[in-house]
C-alpha atoms as a PDB file:
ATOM      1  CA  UNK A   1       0.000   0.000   0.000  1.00  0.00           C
ATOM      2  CA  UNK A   2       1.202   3.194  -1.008  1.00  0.00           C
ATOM      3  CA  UNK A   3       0.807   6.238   1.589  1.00  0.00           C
ATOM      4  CA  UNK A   4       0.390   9.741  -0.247  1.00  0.00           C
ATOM      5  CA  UNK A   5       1.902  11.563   2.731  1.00  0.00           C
ATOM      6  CA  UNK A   6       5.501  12.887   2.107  1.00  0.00           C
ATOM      7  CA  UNK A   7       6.873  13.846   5.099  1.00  0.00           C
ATOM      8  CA  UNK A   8      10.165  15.019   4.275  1.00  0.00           C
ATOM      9  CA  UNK A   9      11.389  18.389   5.177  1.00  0.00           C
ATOM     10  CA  UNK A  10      12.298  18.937   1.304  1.00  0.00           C
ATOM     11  CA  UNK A  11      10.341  18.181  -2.037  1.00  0.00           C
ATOM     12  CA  UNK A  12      12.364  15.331  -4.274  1.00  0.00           C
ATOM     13  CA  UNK A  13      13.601  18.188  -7.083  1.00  0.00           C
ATOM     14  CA  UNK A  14      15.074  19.899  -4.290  1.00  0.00           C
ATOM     15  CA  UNK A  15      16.433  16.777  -2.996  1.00  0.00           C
ATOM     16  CA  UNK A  16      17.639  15.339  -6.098  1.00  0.00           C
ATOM     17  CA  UNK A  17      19.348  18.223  -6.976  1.00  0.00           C
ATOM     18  CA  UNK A  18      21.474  18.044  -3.725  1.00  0.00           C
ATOM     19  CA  UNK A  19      22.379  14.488  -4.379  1.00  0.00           C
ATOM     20  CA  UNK A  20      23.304  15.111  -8.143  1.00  0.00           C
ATOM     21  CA  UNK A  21      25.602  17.457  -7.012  1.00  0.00           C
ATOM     22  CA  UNK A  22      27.324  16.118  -4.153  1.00  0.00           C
ATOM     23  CA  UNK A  23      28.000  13.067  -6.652  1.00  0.00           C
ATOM     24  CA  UNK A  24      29.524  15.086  -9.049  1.00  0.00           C
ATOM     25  CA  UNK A  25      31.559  17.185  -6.611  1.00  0.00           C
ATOM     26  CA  UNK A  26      32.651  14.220  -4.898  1.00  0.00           C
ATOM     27  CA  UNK A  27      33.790  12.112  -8.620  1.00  0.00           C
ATOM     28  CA  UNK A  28      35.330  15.590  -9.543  1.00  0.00           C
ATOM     29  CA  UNK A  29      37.635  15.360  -6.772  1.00  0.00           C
ATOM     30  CA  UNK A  30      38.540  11.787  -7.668  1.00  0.00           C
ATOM     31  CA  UNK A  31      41.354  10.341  -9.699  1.00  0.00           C
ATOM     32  CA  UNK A  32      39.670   9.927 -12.984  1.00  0.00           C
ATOM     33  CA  UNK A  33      36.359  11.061 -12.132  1.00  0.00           C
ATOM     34  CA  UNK A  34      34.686   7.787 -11.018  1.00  0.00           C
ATOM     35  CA  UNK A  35      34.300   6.083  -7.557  1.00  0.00           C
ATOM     36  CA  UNK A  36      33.741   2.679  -6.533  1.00  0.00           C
ATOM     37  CA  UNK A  37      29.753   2.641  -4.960  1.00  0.00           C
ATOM     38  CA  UNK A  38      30.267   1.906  -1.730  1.00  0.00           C
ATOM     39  CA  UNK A  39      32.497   4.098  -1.536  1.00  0.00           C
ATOM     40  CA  UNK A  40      30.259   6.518  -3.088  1.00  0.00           C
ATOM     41  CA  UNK A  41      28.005   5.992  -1.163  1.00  0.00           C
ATOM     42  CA  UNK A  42      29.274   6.268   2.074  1.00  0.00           C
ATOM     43  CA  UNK A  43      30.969   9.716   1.487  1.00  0.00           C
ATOM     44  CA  UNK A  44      27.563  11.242   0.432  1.00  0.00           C
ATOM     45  CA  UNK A  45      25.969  10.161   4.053  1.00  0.00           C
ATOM     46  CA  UNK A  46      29.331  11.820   6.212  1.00  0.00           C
ATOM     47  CA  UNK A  47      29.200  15.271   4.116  1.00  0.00           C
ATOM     48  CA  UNK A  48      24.974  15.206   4.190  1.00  0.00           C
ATOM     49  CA  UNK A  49      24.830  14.743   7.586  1.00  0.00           C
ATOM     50  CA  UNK A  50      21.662  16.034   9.392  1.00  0.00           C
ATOM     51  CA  UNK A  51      20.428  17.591   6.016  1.00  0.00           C
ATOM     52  CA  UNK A  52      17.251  15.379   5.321  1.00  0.00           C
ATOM     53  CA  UNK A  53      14.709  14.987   7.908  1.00  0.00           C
ATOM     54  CA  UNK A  54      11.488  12.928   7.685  1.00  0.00           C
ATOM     55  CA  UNK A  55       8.858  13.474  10.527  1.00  0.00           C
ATOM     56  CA  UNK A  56      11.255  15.688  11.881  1.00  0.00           C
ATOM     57  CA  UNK A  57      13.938  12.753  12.555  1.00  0.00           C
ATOM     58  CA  UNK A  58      17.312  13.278  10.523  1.00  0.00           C
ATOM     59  CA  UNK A  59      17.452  10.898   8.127  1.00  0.00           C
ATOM     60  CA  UNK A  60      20.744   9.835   5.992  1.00  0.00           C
ATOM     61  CA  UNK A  61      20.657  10.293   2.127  1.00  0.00           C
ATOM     62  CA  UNK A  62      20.298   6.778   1.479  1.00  0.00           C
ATOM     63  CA  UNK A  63      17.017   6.701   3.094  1.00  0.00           C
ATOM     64  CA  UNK A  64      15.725   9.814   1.212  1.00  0.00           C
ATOM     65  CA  UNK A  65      16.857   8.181  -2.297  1.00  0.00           C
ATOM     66  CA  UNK A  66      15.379   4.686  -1.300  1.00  0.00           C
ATOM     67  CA  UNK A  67      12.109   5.954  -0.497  1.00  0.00           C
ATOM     68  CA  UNK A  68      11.987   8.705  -2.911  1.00  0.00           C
ATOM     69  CA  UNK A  69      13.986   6.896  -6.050  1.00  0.00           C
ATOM     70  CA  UNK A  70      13.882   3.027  -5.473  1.00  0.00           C
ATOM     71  CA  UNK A  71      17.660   2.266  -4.895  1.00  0.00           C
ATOM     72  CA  UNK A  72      20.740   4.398  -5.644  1.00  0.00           C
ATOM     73  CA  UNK A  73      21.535   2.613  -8.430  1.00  0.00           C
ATOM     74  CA  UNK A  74      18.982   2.722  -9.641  1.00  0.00           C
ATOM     75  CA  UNK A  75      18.885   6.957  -9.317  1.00  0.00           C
ATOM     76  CA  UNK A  76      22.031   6.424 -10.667  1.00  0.00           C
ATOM     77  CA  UNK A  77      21.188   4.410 -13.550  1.00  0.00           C
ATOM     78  CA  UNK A  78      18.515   7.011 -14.818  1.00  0.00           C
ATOM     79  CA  UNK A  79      20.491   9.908 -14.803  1.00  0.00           C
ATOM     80  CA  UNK A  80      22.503  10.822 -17.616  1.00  0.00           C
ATOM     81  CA  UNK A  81      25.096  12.469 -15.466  1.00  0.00           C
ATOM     82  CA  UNK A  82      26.932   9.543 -14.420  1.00  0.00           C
ATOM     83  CA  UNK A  83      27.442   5.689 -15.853  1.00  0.00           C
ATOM     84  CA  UNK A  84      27.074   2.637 -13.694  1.00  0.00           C
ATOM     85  CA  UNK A  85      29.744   0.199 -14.912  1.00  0.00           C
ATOM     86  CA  UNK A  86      30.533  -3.101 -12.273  1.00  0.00           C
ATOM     87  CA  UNK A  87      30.270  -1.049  -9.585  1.00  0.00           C
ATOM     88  CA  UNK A  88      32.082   1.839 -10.407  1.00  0.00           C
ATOM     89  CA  UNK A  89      30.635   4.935 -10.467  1.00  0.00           C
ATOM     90  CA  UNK A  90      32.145   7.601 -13.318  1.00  0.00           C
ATOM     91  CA  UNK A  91      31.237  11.074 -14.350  1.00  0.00           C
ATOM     92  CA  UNK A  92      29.887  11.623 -17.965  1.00  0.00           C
ATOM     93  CA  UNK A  93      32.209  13.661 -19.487  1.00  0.00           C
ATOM     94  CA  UNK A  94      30.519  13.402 -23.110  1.00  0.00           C
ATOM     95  CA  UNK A  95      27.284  15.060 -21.690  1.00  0.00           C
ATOM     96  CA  UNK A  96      29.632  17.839 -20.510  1.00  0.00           C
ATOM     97  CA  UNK A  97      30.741  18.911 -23.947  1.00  0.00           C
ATOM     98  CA  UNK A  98      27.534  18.478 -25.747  1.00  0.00           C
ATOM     99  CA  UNK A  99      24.790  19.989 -23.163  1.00  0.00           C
ATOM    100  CA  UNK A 100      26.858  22.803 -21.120  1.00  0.00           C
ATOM    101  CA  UNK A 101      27.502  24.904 -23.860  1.00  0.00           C
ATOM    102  CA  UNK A 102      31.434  25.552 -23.092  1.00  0.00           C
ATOM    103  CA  UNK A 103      31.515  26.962 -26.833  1.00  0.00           C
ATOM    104  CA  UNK A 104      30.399  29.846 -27.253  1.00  0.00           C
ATOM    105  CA  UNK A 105      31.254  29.885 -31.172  1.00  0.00           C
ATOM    106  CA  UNK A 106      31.294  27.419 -34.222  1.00  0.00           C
ATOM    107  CA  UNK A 107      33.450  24.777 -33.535  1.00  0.00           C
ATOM    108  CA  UNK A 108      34.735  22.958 -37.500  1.00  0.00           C
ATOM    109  CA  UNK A 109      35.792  19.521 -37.922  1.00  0.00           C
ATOM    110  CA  UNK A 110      37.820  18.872 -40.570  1.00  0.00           C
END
């Protein structure tokens, strides 16, 4: 049974948004922009600390994306951000050239 009360002290744009980028801050800091999951994981619930609260108890991120988003890998899997590969979480770097706009001019291909 599915309950229609959402209780948390954020809506789940807001909330996404924070995860997305935590997880990119966090790969951008790694060697070659990727993290192993666990690992991954466990860094986003020490630096969110205290941030997500449902019924006014602090909840850790992986709760909020569980009950909001299935599973994190799933979240993960459905963004277009990041690729899930055996575990190992990497940045998408070809979504950064194409949908950021870092040109401002034509760019030619010969």
């Amino acid at each position: 049974m599915v309950h229609n009360n959402y209780k948390w002290n954020m809506s789940k744009k807001n909330g996404k948004n924070i995860i997305l980028n935590e997880i990119e801050k966090i790969l951008l800091e790694k060697k070659n922009n990727s993290s192993d999951l666990n690992e991954l994981i466990y860094l986003l619930n020490n630096r969110n600390k205290n941030v997500f609260q449902k019924n006014n108890k602090n909840k850790n991120l992986l709760n909020f994306i569980k009950n909001n988003f299935i599973s994190f890998e799933y979240f993960i899997k459905n963004e277009s951000n990041f690729i899930l590969i055996d575990n190992q979480i990497q940045l998408n770097q070809i979504n950064d050239v194409f949908c950021k706009n870092k040109y401002n001019d034509w760019v030619f291909i010969e």
